[in-house]
Every structure is written in structure tokens, then in C-alpha cells.
Protein backbone atom coordinates (compact mmCIF):
# COMPACT_ATOMS: atom_id res chain seq x y z
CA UNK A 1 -22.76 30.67 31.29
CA UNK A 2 -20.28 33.09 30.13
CA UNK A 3 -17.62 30.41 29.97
CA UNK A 4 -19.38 28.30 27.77
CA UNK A 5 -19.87 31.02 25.71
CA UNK A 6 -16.37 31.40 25.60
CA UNK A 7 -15.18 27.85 25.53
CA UNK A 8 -17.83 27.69 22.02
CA UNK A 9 -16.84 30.49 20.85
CA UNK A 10 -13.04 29.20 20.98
CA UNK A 11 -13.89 26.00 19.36
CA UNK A 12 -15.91 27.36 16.58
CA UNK A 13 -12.83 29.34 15.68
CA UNK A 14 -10.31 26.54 16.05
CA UNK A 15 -12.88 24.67 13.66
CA UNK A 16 -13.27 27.18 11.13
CA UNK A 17 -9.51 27.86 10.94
CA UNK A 18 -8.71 24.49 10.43
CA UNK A 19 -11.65 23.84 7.68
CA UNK A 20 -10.14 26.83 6.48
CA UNK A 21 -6.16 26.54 6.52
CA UNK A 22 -7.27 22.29 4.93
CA UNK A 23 -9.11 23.72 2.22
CA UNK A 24 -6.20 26.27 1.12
CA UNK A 25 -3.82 23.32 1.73
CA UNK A 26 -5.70 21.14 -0.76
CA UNK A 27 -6.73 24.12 -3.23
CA UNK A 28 -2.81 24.53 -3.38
CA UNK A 29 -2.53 20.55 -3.84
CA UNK A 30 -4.83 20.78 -6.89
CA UNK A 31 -3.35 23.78 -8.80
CA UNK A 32 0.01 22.31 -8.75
CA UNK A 33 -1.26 18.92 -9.77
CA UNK A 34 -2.89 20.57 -12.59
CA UNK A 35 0.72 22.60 -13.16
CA UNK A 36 2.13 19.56 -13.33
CA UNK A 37 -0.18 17.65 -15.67
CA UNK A 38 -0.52 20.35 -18.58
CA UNK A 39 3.28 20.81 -18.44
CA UNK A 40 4.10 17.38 -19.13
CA UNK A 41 1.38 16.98 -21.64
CA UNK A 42 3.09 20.14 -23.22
CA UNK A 43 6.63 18.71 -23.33
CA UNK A 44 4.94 15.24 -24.46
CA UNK A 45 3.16 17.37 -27.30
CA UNK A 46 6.10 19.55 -28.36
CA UNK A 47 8.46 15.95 -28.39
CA UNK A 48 5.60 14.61 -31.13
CA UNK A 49 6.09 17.61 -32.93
CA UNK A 50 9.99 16.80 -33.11
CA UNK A 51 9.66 13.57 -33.91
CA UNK A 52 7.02 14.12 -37.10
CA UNK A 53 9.43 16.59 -38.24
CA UNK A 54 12.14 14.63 -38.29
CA UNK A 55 10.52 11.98 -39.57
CA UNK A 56 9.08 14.43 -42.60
CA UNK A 57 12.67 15.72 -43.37
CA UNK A 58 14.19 12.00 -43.22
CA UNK A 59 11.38 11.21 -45.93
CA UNK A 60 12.38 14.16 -47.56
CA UNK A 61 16.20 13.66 -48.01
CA UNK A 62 15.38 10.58 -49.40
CA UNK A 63 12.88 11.46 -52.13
CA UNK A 64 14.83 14.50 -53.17
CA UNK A 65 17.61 11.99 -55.53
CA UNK A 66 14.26 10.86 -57.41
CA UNK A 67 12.83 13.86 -57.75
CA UNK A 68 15.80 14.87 -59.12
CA UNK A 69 16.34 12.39 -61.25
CA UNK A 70 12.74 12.47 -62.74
CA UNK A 71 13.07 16.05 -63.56
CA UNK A 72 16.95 15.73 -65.54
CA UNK A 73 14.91 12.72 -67.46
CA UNK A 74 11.93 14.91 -68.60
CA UNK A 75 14.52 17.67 -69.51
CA UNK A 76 16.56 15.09 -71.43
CA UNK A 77 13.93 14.21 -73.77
CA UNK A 78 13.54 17.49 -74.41
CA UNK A 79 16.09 18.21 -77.37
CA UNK A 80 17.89 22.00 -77.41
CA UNK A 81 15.50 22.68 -80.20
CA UNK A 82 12.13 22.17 -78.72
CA UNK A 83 13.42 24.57 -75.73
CA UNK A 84 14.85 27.50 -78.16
CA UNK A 85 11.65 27.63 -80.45
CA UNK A 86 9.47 27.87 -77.13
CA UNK A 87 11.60 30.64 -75.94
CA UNK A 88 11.82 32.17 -79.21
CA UNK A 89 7.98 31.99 -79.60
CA UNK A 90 7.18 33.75 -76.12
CA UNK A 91 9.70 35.99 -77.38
CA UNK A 92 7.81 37.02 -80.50
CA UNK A 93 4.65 37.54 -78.36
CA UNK A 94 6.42 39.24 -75.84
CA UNK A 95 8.04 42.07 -78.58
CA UNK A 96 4.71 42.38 -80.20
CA UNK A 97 2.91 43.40 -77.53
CA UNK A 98 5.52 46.43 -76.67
CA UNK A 99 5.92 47.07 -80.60
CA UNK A 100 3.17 45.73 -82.38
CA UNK A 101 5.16 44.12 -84.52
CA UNK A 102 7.33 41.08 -85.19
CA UNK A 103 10.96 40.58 -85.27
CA UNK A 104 12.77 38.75 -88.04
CA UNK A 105 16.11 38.65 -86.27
CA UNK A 106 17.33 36.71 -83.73
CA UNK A 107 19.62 39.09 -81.47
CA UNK A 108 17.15 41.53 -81.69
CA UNK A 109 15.03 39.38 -79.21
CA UNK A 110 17.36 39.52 -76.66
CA UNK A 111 17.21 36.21 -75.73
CA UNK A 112 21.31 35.05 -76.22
CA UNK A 113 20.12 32.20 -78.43
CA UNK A 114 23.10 31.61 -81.32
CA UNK A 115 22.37 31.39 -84.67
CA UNK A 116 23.74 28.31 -85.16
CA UNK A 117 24.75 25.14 -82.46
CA UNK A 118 26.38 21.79 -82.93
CA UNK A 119 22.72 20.27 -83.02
CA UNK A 120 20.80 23.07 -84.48
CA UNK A 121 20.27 26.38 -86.84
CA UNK A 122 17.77 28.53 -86.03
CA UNK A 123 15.98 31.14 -88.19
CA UNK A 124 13.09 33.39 -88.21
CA UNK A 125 10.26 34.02 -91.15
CA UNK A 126 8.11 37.42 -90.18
CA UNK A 127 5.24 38.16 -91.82
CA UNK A 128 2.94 41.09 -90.91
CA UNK A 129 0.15 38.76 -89.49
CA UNK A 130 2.40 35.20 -88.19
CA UNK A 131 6.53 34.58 -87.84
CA UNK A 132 8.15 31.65 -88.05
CA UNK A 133 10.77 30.02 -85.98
CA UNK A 134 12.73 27.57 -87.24
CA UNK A 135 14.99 25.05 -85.47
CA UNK A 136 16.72 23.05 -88.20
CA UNK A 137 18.53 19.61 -86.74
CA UNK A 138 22.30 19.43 -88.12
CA UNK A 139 24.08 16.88 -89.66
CA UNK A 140 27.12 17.43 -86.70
CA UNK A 141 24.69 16.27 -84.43
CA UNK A 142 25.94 13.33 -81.89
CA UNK A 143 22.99 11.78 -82.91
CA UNK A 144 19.92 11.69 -85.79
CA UNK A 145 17.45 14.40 -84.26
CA UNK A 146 14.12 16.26 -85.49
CA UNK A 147 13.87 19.36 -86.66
CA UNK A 148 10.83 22.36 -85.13
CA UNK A 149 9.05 25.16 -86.22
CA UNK A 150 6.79 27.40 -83.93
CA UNK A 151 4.58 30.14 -85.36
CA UNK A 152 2.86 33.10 -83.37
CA UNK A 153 0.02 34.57 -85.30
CA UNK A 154 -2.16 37.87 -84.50
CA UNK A 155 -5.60 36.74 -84.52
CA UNK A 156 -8.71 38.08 -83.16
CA UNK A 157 -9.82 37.80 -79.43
CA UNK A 158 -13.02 36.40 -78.97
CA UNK A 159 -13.48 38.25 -75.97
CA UNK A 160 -13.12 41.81 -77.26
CA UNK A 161 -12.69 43.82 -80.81
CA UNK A 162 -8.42 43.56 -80.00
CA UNK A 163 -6.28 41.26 -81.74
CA UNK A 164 -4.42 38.57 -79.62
CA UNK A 165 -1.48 36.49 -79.94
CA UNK A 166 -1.79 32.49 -80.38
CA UNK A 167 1.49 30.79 -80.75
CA UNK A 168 2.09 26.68 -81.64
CA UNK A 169 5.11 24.47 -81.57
CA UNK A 170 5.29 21.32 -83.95
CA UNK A 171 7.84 18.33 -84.32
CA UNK A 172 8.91 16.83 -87.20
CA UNK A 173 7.70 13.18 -87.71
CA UNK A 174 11.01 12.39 -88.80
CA UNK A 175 14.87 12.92 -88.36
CA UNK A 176 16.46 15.08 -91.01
CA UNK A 177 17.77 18.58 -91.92
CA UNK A 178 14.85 19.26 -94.02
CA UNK A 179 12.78 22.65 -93.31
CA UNK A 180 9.18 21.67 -91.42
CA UNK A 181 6.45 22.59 -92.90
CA UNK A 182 4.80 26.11 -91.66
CA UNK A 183 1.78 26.26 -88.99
CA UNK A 184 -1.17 27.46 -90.38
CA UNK A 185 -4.42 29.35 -88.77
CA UNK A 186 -7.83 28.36 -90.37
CA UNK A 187 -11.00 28.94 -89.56
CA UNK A 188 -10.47 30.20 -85.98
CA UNK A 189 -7.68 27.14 -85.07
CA UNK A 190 -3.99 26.64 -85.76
CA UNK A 191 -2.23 23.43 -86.91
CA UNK A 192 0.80 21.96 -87.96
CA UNK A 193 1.72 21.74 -91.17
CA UNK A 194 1.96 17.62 -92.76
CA UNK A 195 4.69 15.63 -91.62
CA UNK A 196 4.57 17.57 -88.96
CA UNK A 197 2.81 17.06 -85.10
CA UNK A 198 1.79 19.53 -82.39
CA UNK A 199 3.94 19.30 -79.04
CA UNK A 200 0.79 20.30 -76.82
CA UNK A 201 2.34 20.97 -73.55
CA UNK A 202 3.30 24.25 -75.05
């Protein structure tokens, strides 16, 4: 009786070790399969990363010559004139707002603009409410080109009882060293003066 007590005993241990010692075995089996699977699904993911951003700066080497090329066009049809008088006019607004007042000379802007180019002349008409800046084509010019005037006038804001800036930039229709006509502000609006037309992207 006490031996097969014994001998049950024995064989209930060797079981249980053995259930035991398998199951560790094949827990152990199953964490490093799972090791094994997320690493190479992160070195899989990581390599698609790579490749997309290779592929992204490939694309963008080659669209950076057109870019290029479409932004030296769009400055090229804009003449030295049009680019003075809309520096000159953000100029105006900027010295009117620190002096309340306009400036009727050039270097006094600050703004290293000559007088006078190859292409162009440019002078300044102040009044106490508007100024004038002119951009008058030359005859020395490489080529026939069209003359500009911009205007900032001190006109009321809408929003308050202050007075506010508006500023406007107009082309001559036409070729020629001949003074545009002045801007005007009517009836709440300003407009360019005849023979002349409004660059709006200004």
C-alpha cells in the first residue's frame, strides 16, 4: 500500500515536471517566434520608408530646374520698374506710419533705389493726403518699355475713426517716356488714371 503510494506519487511528479518543463519549452518557442516576426516586419517597414524617400527626393531633383525656371520667367516679365514703384510704395506706407507723413525724396526712404537707371527715372510727388511714384521708361532702354506710377493715399478705415493707408500700382497702356497719368481715390475706391491699367497682384 505504501509503495503504491509512492510509486503514484513519483509518477505524478515525473508528469507534472514534464507538462511543466514542455510548456516553458514551447512558451520560449512562441516569444522568440514573435521576436522574430515584428523584427523583420520592422526592418521591412523602415526599408519602405527608405525607398519612398528616395523616391520623393529623386522626384524632387528633377522638378527643382522647372521650378526654377518658372519662377526666372515670372520675374522676367516683370520690368525693373514695376518692382521699384512696389518697393517704393510699401516704402511710403511704411515711413508714414512711423512719421505720419510722406516722403518726397528718394534716399530718404532708405531703400538704395537710384534716381536714375539705364531703363528708368524715378521720382516722387508728395502731397499731404497721397504721393506719387513715378517710374519713367528711358529712351537708352535695350528695348521699347512702359512707364508706372503707384500712389499711396491716407484714407479712412472703415473699421475704426483712424486713417489707413491704401496704395495702387498702374501700367501704362503704351511704350513711351511720357509721365502716366496720377491714381485717383473717389468715392471710397482708387483707380488709375486713363491710358493707364491697374497691375492687381499688388
Amino acid at each position: 500500500m505504501c509503495n503504491l503510494f509512492y510509486i503514484s506519487t513519483y509518477i505524478r511528479f515525473i508528469y507534472l515536471t514534464k507538462v511543466k518543463m514542455m510548456s516553458i519549452y514551447f512558451r520560449a518557442k512562441w516569444l522568440h517566434f514573435l521576436f522574430k516576426k515584428h523584427k523583420n516586419e520592422g526592418i521591412a517597414f523602415y526599408i519602405g520608408i527608405l525607398i519612398l524617400i528616395i523616391i520623393f527626393g529623386v522626384l524632387a531633383v528633377m522638378a527643382l530646374p522647372i521650378f526654377l525656371n518658372c519662377a526666372n520667367t515670372a520675374n522676367n516679365k516683370r520690368s525693373q520698374g514695376e518692382i521699384y514703384i512696389v518697393s517704393i510704395n510699401r516704402g511710403q506706407e511704411a515711413y508714414y506710419l512711423e512719421n505720419n507723413t510722406f516722403v518726397a525724396s528718394l534716399p530718404k526712404l532708405g531703400l538704395s533705389i537710384p534716381s536714375k537707371t539705364k531703363d528708368y527715372e524715378y521720382s516722387i510727388r508728395a502731397t499731404k493726403t497721397a504721393v506719387f511714384n513715378y517710374a519713367i521708361a528711358q529712351e537708352t532702354a535695350s528695348k521699347p518699355l512702359k512707364s508706372y506710377v503707384g500712389a499711396v493715399f491716407i484714407v479712412p478705415d472703415n473699421h475704426s475713426r483712424d486713417l489707413t493707408t491704401v496704395r495702387i500700382l498702374c501700367q501704362a497702356n503704351a511704350p513711351g517716356a511720357i509721365k502716366p497719368v496720377e491714381p485717383a481715390y473717389q468715392n471710397g475706391e482708387v483707380a488709375c488714371g486713363s491710358n493707364t491699367t491697374k497691375i492687381s497682384r499688388y
